[in-house]
C-alpha atoms as a PDB file:
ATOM      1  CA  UNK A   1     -42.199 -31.554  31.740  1.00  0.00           C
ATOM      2  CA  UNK A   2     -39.388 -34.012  30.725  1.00  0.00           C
ATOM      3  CA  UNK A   3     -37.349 -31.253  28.980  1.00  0.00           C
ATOM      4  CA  UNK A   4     -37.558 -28.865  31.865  1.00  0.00           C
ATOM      5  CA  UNK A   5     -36.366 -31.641  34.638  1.00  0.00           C
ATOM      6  CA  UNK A   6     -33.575 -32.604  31.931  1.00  0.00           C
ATOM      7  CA  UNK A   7     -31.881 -28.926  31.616  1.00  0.00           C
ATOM      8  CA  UNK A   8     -32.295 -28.051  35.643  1.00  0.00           C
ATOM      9  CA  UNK A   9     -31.667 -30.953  37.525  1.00  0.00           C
ATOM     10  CA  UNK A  10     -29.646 -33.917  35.805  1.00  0.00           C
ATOM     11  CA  UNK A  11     -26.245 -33.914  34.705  1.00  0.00           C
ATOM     12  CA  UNK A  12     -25.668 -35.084  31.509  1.00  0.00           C
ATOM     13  CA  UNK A  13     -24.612 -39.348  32.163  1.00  0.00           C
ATOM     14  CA  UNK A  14     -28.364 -39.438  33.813  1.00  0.00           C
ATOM     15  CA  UNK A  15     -30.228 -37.692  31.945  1.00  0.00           C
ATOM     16  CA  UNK A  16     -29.276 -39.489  28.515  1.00  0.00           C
ATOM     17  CA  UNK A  17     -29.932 -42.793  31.122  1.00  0.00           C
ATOM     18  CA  UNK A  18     -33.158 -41.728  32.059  1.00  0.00           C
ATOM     19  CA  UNK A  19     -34.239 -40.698  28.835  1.00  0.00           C
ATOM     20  CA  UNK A  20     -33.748 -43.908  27.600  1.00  0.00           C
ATOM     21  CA  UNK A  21     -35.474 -45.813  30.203  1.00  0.00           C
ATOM     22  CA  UNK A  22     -38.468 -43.896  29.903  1.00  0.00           C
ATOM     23  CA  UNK A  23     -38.234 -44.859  25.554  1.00  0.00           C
ATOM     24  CA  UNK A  24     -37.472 -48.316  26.939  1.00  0.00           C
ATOM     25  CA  UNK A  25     -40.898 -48.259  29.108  1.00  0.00           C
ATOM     26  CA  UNK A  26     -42.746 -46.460  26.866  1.00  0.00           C
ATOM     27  CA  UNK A  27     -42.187 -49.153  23.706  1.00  0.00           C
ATOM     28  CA  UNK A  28     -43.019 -51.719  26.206  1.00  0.00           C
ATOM     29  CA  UNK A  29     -46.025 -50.103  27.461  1.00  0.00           C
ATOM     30  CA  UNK A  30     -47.367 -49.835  23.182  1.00  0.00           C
ATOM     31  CA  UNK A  31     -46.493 -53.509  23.161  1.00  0.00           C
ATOM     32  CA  UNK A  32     -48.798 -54.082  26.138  1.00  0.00           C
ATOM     33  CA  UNK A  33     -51.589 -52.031  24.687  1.00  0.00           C
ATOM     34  CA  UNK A  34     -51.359 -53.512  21.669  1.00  0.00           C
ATOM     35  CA  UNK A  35     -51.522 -56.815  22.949  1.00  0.00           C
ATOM     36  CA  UNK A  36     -54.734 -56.163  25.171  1.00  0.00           C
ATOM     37  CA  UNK A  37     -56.684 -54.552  22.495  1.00  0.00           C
ATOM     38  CA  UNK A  38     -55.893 -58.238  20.667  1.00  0.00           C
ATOM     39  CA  UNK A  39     -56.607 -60.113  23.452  1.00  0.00           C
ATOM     40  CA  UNK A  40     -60.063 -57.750  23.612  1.00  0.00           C
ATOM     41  CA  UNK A  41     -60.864 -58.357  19.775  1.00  0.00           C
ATOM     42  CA  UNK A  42     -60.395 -62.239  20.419  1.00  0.00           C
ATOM     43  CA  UNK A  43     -62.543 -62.117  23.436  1.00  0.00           C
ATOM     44  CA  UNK A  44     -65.156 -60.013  21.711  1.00  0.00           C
ATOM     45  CA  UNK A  45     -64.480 -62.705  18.245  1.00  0.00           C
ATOM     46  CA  UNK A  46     -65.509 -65.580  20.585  1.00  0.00           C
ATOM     47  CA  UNK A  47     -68.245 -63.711  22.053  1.00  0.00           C
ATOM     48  CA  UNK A  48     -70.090 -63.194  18.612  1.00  0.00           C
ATOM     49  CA  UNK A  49     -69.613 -66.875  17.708  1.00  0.00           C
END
């Protein structure tokens, strides 16, 4: 889907800028995930105790 928006519609300044806002999102969205499933495994630690 990306790909196909990049070679239509965007010219070339915003489509290197909005490719790498969406890297920018997506490494903060793994960060996030990451950091639930911990926050999850400590929940679930304290649980068992």
């Amino acid at each position: 889907m990306f790909r196909k928006m990049k070679s239509k519609e965007y010219p070339d300044v915003v489509q290197s800028e909005y490719y790498q806002f969406i890297q920018e999102n997506q490494l903060r969205m793994k960060h996030i995930v990451s950091n639930v499933r911990q926050y999850k495994n400590i929940k679930n630690c304290v649980r068992v105790k």
